[in-house]
N, C-alpha and C. Protein backbone atom coordinates (compact mmCIF):
# COMPACT_ATOMS: atom_id res chain seq x y z
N UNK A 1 42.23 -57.02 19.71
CA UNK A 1 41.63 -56.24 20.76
C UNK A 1 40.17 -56.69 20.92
N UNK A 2 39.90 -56.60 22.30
CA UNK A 2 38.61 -57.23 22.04
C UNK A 2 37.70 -56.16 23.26
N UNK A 3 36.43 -55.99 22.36
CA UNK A 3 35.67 -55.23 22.87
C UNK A 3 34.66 -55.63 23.83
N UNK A 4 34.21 -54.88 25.18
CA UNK A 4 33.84 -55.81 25.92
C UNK A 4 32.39 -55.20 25.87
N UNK A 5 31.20 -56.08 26.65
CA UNK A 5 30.08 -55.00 26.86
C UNK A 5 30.25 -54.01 27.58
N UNK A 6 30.87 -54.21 28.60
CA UNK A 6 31.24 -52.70 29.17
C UNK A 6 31.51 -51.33 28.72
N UNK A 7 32.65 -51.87 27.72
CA UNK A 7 33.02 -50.63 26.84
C UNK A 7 32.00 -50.13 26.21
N UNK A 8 31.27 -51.03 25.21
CA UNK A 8 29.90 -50.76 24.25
C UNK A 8 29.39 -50.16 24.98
N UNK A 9 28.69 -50.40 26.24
CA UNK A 9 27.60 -49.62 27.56
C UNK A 9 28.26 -48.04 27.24
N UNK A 10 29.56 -47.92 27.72
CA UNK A 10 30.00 -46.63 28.33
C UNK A 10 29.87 -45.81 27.06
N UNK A 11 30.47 -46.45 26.05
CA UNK A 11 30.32 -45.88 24.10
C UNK A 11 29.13 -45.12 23.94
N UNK A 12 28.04 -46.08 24.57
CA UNK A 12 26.66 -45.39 24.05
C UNK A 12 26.20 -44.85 25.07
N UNK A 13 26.53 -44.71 26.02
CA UNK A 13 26.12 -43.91 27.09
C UNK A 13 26.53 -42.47 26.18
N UNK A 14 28.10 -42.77 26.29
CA UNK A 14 28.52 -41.19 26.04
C UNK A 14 27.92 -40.38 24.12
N UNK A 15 27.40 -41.56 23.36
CA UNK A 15 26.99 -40.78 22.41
C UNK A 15 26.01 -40.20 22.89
N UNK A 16 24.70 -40.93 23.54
CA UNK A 16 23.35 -40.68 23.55
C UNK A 16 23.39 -39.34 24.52
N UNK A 17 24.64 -39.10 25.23
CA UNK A 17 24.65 -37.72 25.92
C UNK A 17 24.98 -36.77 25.08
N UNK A 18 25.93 -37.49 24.48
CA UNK A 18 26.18 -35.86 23.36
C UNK A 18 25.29 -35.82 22.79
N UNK A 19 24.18 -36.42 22.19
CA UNK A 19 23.07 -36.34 21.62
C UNK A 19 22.05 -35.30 21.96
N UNK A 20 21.65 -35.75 23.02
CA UNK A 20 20.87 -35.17 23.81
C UNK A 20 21.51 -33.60 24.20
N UNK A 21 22.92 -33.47 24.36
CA UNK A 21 23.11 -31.84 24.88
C UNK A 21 23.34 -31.39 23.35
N UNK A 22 23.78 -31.97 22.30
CA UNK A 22 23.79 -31.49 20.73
C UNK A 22 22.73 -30.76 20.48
N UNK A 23 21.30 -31.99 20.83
CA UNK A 23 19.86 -31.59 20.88
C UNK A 23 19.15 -30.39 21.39
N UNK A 24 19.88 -30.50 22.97
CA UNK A 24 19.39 -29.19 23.39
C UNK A 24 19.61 -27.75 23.15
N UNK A 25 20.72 -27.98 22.79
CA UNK A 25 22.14 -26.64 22.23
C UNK A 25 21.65 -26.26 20.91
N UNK A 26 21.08 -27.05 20.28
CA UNK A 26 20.25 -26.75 19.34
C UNK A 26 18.70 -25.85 19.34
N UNK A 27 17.99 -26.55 20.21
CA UNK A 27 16.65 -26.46 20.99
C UNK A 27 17.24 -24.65 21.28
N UNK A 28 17.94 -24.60 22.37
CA UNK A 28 18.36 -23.62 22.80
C UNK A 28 18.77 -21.71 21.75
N UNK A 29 19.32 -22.68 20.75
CA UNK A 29 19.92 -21.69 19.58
C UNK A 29 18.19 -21.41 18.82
N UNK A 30 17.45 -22.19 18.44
CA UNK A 30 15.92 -22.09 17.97
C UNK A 30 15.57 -21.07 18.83
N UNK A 31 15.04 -21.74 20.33
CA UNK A 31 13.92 -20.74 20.65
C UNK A 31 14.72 -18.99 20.69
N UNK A 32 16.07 -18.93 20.62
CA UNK A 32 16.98 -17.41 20.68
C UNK A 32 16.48 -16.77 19.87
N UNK A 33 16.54 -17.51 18.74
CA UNK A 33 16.67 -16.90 17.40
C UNK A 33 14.84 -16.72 17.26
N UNK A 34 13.99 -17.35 17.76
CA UNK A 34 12.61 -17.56 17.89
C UNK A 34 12.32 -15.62 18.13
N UNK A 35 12.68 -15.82 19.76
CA UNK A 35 12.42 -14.93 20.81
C UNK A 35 13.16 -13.40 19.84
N UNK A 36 13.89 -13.58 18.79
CA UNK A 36 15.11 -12.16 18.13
C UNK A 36 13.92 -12.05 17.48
N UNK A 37 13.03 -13.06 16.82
CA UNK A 37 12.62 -12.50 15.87
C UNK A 37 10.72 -11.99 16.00
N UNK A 38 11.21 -12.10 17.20
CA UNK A 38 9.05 -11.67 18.16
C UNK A 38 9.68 -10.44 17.84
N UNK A 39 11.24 -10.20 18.94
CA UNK A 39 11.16 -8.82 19.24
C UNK A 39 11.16 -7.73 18.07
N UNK A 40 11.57 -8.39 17.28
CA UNK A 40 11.50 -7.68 15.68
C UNK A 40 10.63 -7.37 15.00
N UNK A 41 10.09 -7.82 15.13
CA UNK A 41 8.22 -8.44 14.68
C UNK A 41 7.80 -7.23 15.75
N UNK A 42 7.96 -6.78 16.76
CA UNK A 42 7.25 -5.69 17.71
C UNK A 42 7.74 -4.73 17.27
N UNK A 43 8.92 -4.45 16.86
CA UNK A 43 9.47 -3.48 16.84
C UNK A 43 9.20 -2.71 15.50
N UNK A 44 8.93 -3.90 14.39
CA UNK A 44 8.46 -3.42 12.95
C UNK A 44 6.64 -3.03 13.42
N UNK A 45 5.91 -3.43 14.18
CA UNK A 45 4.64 -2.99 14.30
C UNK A 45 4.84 -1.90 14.52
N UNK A 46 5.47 -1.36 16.01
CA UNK A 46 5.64 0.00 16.72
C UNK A 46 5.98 1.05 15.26
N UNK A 47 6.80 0.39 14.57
CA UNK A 47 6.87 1.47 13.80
C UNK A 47 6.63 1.43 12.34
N UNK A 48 5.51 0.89 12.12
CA UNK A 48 4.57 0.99 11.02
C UNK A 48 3.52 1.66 11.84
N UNK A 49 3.33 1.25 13.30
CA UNK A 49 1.92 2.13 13.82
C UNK A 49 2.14 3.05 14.00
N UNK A 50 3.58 3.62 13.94
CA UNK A 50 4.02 5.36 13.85
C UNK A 50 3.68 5.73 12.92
N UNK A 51 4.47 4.87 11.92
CA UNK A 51 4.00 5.86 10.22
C UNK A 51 2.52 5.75 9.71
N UNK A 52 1.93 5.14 10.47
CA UNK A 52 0.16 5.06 10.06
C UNK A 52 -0.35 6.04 11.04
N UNK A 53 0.37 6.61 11.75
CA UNK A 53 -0.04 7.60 13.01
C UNK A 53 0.17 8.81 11.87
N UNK A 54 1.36 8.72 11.88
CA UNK A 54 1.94 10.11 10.74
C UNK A 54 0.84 10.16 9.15
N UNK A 55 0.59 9.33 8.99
CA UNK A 55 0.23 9.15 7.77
C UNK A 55 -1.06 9.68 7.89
N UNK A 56 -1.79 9.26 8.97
CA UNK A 56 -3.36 9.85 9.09
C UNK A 56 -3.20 11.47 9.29
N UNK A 57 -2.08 11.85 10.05
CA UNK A 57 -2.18 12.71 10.68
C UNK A 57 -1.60 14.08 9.16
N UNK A 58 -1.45 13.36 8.53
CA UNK A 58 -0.94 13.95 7.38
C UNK A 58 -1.89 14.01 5.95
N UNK A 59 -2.96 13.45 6.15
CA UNK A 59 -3.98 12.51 4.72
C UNK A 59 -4.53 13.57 4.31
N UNK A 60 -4.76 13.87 2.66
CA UNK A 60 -4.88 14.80 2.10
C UNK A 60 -6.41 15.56 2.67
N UNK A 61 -7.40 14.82 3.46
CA UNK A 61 -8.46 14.92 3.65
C UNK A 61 -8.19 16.09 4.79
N UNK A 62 -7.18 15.65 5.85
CA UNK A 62 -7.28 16.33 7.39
C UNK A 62 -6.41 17.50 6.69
N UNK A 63 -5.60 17.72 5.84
CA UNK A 63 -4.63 18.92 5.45
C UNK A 63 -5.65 19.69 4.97
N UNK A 64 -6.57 19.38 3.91
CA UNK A 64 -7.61 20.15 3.55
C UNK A 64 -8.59 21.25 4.46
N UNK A 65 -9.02 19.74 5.06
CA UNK A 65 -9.60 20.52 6.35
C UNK A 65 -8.97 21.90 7.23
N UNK A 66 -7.41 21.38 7.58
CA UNK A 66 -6.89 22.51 8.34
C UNK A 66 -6.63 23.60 7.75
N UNK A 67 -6.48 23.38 5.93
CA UNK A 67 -6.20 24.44 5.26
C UNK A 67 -7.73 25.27 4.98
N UNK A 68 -8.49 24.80 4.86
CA UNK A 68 -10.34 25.20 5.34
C UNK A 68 -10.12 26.46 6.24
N UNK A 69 -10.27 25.37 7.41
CA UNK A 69 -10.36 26.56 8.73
C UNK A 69 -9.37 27.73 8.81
N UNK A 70 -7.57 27.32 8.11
CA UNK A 70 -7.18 28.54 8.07
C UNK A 70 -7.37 29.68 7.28
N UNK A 71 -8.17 29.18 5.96
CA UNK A 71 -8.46 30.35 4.79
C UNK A 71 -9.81 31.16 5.92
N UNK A 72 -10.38 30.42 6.41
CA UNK A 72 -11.81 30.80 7.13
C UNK A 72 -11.70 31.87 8.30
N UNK A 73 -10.19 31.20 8.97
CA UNK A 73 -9.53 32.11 10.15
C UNK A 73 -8.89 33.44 9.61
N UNK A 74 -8.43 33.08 8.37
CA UNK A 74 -8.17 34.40 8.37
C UNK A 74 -9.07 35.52 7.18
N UNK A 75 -9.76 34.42 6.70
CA UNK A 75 -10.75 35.84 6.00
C UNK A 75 -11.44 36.32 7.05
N UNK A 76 -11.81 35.50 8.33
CA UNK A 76 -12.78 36.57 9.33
C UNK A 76 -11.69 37.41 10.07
N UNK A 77 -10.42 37.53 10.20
CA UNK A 77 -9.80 38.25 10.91
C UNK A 77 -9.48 39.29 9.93
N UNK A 78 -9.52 39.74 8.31
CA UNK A 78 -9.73 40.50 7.25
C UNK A 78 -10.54 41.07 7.36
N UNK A 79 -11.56 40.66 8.03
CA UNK A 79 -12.92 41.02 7.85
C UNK A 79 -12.80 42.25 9.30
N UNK A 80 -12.35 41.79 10.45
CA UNK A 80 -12.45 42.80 11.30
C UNK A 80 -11.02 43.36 11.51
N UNK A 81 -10.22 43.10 11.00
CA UNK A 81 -8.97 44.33 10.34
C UNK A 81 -10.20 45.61 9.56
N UNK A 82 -10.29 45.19 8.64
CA UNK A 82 -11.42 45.94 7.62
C UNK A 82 -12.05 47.04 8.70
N UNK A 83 -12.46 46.24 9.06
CA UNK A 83 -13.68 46.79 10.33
C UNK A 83 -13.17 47.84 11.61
N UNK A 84 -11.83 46.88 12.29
CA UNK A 84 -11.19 48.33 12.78
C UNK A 84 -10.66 49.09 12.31
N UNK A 85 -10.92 50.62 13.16
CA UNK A 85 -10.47 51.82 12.48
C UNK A 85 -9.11 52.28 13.26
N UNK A 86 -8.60 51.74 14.14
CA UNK A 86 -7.28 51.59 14.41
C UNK A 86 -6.54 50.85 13.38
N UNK A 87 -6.84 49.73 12.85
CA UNK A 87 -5.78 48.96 12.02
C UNK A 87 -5.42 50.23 10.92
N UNK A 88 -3.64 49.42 10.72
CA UNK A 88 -3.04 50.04 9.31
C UNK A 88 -3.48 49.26 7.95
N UNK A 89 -3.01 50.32 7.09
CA UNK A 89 -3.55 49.55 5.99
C UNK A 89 -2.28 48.58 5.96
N UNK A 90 -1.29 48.83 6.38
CA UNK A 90 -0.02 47.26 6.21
C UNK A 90 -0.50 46.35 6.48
N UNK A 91 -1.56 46.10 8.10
CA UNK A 91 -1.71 45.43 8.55
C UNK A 91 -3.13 44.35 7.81
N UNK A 92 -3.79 45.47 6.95
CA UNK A 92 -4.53 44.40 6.16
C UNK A 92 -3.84 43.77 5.01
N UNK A 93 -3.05 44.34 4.56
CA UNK A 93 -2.08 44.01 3.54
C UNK A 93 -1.21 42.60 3.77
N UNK A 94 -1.03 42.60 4.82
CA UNK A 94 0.04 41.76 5.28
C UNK A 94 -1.27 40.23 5.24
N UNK A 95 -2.26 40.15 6.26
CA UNK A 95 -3.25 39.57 6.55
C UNK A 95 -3.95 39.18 4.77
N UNK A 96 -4.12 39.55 3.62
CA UNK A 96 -4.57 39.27 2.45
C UNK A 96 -3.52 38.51 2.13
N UNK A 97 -1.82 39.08 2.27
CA UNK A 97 -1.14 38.09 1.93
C UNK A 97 -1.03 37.12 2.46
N UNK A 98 -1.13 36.50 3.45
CA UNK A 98 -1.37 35.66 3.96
C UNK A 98 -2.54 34.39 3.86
N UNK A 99 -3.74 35.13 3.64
CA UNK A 99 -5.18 34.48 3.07
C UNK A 99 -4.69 33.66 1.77
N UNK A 100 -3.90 34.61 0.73
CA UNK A 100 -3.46 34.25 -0.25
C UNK A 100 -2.84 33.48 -0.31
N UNK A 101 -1.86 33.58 0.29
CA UNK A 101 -0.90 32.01 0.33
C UNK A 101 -1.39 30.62 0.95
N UNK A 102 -2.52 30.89 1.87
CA UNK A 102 -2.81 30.02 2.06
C UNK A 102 -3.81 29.50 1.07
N UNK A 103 -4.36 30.20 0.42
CA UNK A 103 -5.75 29.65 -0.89
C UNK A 103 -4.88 28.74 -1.96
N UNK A 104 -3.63 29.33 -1.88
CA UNK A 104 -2.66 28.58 -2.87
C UNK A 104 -2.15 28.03 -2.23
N UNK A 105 -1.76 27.57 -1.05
CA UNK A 105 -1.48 25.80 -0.52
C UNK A 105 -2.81 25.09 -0.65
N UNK A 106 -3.78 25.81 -0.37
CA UNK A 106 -5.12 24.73 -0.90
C UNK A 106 -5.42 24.08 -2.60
N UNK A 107 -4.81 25.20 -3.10
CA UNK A 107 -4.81 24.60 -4.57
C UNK A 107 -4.03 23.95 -4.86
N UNK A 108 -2.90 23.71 -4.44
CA UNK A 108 -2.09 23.23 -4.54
C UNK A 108 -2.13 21.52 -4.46
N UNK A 109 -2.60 21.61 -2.81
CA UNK A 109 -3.26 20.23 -2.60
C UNK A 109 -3.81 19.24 -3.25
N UNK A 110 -5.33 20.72 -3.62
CA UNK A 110 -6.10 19.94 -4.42
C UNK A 110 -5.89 19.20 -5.72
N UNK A 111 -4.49 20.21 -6.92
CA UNK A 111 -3.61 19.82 -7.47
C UNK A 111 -3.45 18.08 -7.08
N UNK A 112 -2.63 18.00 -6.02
CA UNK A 112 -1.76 17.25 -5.74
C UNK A 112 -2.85 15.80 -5.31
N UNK A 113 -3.95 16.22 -4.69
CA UNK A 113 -4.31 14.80 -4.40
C UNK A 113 -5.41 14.41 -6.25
N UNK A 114 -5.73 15.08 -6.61
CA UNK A 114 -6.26 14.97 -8.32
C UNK A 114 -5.13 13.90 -8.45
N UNK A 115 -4.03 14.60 -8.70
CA UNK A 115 -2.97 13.46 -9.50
C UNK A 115 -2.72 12.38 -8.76
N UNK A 116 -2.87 12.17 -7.91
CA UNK A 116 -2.44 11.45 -7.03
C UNK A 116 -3.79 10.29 -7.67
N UNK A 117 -5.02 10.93 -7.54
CA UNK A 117 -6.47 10.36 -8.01
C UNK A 117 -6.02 9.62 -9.22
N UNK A 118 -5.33 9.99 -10.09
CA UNK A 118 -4.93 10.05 -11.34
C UNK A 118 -4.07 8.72 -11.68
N UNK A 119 -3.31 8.84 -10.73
CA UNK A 119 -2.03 7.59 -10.95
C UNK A 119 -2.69 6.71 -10.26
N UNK A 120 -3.50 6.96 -9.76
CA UNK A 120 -3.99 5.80 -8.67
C UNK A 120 -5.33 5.11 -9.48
N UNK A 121 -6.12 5.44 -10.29
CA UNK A 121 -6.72 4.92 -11.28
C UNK A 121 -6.34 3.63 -11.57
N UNK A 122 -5.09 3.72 -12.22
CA UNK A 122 -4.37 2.70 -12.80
C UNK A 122 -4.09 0.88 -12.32
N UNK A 123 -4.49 1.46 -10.62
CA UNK A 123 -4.24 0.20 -9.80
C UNK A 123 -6.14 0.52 -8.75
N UNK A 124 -6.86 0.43 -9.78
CA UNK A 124 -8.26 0.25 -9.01
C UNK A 124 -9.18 0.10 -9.79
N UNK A 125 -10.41 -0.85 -9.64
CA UNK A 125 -11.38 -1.57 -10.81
C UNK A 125 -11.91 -0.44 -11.31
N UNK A 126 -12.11 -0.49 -12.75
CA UNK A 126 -12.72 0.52 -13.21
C UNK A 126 -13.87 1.05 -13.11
N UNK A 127 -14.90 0.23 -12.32
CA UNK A 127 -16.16 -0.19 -12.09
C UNK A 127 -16.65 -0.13 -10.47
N UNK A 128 -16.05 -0.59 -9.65
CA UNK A 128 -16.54 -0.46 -8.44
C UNK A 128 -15.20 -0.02 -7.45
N UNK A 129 -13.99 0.29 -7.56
CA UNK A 129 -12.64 1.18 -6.90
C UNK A 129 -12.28 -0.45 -6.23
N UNK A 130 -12.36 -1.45 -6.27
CA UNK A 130 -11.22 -2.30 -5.64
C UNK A 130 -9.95 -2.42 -6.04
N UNK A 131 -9.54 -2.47 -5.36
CA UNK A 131 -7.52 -2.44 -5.28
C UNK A 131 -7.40 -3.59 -6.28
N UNK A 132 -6.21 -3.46 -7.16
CA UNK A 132 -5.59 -4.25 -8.25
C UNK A 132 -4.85 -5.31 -7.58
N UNK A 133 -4.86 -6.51 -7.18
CA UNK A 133 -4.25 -7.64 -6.76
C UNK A 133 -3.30 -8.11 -7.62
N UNK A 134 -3.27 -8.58 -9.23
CA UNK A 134 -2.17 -9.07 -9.86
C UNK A 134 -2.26 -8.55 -11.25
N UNK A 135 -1.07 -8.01 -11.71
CA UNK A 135 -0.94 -8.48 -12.98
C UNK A 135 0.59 -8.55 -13.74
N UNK A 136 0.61 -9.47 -14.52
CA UNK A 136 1.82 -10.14 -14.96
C UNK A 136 1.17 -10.39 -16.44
N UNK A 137 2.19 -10.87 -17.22
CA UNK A 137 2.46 -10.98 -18.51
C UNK A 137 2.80 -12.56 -18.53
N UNK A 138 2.33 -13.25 -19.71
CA UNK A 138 2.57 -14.99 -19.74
C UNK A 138 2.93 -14.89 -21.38
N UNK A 139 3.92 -15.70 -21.14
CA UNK A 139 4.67 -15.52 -22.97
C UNK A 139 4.13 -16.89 -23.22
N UNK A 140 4.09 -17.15 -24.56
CA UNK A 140 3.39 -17.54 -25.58
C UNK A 140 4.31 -17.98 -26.67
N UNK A 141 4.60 -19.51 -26.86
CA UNK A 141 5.65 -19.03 -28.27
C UNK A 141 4.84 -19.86 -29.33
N UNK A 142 4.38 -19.57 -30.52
CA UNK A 142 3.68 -19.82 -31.57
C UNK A 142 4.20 -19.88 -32.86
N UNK A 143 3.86 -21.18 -33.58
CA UNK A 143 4.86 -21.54 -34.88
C UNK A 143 3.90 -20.95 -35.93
N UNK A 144 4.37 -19.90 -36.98
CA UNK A 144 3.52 -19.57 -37.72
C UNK A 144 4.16 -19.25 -39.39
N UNK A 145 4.26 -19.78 -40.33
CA UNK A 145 4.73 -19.98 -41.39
C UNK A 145 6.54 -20.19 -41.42
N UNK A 146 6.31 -21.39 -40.49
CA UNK A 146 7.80 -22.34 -40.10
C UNK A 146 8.43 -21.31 -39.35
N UNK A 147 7.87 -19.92 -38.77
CA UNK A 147 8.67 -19.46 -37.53
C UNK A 147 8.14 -19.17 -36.63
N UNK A 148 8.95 -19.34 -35.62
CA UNK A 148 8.71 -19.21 -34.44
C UNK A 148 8.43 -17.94 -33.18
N UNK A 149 7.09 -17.51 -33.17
CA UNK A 149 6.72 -15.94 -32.90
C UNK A 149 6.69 -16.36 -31.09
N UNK A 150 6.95 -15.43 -30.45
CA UNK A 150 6.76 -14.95 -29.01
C UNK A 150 5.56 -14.06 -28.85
N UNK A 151 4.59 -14.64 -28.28
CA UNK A 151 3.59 -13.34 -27.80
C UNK A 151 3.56 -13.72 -26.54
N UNK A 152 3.41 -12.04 -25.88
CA UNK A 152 2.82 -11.80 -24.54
C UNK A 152 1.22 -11.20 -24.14
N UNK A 153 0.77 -12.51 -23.27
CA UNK A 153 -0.20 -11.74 -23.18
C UNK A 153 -0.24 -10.75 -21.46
N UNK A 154 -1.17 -9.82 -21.62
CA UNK A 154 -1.23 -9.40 -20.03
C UNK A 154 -2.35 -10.06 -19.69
N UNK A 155 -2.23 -9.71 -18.71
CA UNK A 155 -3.55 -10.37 -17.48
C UNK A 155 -3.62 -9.52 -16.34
N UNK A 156 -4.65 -8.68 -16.05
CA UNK A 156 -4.98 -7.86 -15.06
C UNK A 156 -5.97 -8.39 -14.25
N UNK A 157 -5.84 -8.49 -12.54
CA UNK A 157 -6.78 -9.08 -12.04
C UNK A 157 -7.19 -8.03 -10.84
N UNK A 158 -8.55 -7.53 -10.49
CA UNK A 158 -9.00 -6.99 -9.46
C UNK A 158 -9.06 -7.58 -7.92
N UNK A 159 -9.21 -7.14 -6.70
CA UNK A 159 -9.78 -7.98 -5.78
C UNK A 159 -11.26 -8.64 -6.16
N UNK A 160 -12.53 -7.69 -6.65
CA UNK A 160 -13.33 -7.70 -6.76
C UNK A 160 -13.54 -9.28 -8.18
N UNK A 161 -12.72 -9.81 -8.66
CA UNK A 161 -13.19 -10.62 -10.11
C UNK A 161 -13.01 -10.24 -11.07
N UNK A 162 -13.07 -8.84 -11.06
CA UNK A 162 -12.50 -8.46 -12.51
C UNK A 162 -11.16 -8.45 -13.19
N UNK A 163 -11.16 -8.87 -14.28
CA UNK A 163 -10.02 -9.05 -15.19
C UNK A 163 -10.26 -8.76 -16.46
N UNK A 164 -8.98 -8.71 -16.61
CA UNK A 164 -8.59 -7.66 -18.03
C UNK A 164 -7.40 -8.85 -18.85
N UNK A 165 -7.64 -9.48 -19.83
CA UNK A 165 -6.61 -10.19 -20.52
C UNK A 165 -6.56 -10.15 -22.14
N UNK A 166 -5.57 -9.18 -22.45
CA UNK A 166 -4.89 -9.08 -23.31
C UNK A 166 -5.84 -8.09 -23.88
N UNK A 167 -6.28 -7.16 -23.14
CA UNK A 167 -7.28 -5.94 -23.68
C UNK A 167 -8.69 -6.20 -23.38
N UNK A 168 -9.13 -7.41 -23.26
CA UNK A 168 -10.60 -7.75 -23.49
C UNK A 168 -11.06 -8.12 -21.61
N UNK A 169 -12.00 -7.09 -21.34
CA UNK A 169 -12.27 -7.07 -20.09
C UNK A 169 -13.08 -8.18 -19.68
N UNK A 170 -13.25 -8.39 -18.42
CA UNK A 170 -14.24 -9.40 -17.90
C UNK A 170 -15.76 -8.72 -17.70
N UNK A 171 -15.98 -9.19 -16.77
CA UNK A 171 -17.23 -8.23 -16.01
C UNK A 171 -16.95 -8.12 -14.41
N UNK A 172 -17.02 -7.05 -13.85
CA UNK A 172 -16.97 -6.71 -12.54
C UNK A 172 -18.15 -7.58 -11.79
N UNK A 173 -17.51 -8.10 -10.87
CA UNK A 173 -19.51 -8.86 -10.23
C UNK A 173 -19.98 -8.01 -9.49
N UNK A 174 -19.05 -6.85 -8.80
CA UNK A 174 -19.15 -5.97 -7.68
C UNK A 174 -20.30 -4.41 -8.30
N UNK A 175 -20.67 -4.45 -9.47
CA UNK A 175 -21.17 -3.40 -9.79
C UNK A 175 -22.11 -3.53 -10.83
N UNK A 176 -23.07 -2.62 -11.56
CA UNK A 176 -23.86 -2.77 -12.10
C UNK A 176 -23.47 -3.03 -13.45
N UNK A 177 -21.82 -3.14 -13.79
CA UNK A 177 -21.26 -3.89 -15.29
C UNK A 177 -21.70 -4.98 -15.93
N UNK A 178 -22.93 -6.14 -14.94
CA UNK A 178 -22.94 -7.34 -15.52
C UNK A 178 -23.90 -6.86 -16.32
N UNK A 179 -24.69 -6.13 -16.53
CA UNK A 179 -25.84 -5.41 -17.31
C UNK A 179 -25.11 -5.24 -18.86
N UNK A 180 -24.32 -4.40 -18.10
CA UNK A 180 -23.31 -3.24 -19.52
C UNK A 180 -22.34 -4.59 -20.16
N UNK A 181 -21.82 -5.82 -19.43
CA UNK A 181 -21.32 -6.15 -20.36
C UNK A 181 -22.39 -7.68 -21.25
N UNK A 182 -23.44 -7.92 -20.55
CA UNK A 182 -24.71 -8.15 -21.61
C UNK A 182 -24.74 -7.72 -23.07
N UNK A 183 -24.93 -6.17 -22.68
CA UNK A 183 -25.21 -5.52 -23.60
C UNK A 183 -24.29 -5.42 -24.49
N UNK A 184 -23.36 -5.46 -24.15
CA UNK A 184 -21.73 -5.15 -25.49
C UNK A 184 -21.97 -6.54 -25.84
N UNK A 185 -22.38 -7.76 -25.24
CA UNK A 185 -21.96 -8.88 -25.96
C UNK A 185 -23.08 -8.97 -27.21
N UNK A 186 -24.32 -8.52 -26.39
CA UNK A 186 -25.56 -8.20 -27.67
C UNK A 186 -24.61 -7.52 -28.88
N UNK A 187 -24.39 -6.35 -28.80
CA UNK A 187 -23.86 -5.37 -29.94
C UNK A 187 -22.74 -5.84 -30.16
N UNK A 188 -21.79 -6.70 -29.78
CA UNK A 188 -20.78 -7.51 -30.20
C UNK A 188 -20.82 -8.72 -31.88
N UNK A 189 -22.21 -8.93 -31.43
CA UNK A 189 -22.68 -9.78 -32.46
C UNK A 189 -23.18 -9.54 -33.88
């Protein structure tokens, strides 16, 4: 059989087309999957900017506040219950209970954002409050009277520079620690 240029011509004509629509069909399937994943990407903003809507609208600071003005609203409306001589005594009764319950959702709060203060310590420089960026553990294996020991050390790292490895702190650059840890290295000695 013998192959002619003609044939060869038409051969590569027809690959370099499938090529090219392979190419595009490809091209095509990209920018889809491109364009799925904007709209996703909008759709996760919209609703993180909800829950940061909710979240403000909820922050232990503004609850305080509203719980403020309501202990305030209603001790002055106690105050002129008290004062009118039409009111029942239920009706001041009812109004104290109320004051009350609300002084104890305020304590409550205050309770609640303390601990909150509390656990949250744990992930902020001890020295100037920057947020805790990393910490992980790095194993260690060490030959020590022909056996073979595993240690871990930690490593705590601040935004701010400070670090913490294996108990022994750094110095904060963010605060007046470079002084204080001078001084421990003096009395260290």
């Amino acid at each position: 059989m013998i192959v002619t240029n003609e044939t060869i011509f038409w051969t590569q004509l027809a690959s370099i087309t499938a090529f090219v629509s392979s190419l595009f069909v490809l091209y095509r399937v990209l920018v889809e999957q491109k364009d799925a994943t904007i709209q996703l990407q909008k759709e996760n903003i919209a609703f993180l900017k909800d829950q940061l809507t909710d979240a403000k609208s909820q922050s232990p600071d503004l609850l305080a506040k509203n719980l403020a003005s309501r202990i305030k609203l209603f001790e002055e409306e106690l105050k002129r219950l008290e004062q009118d001589k039409s009111s029942t005594q239920e009706q001041i009764k009812e109004k104290e209970a109320e004051l009350k319950q609300a002084r104890e959702e305020a304590d409550e709060l205050t309770r609640k954002v303390l601990h909150a203060k509390e656990l949250l310590s744990d992930f902020l420089c001890p020295y100037c409050g920057a947020p805790l960026v990393e910490k992980f553990y790095q194993e260690e294996n060490v030959e020590h009277n022909g056996r073979e020991i595993s240690i871990d050390h930690e490593q705590i790292v601040y935004e701010c520079g400070y670090s913490i490895s294996d108990g022994k702190a750094g110095v904060c650059p963010s605060s007046s620690q470079v002084g204080y840890a001078v001084r421990t290295k003096q009395y260290a000695k």
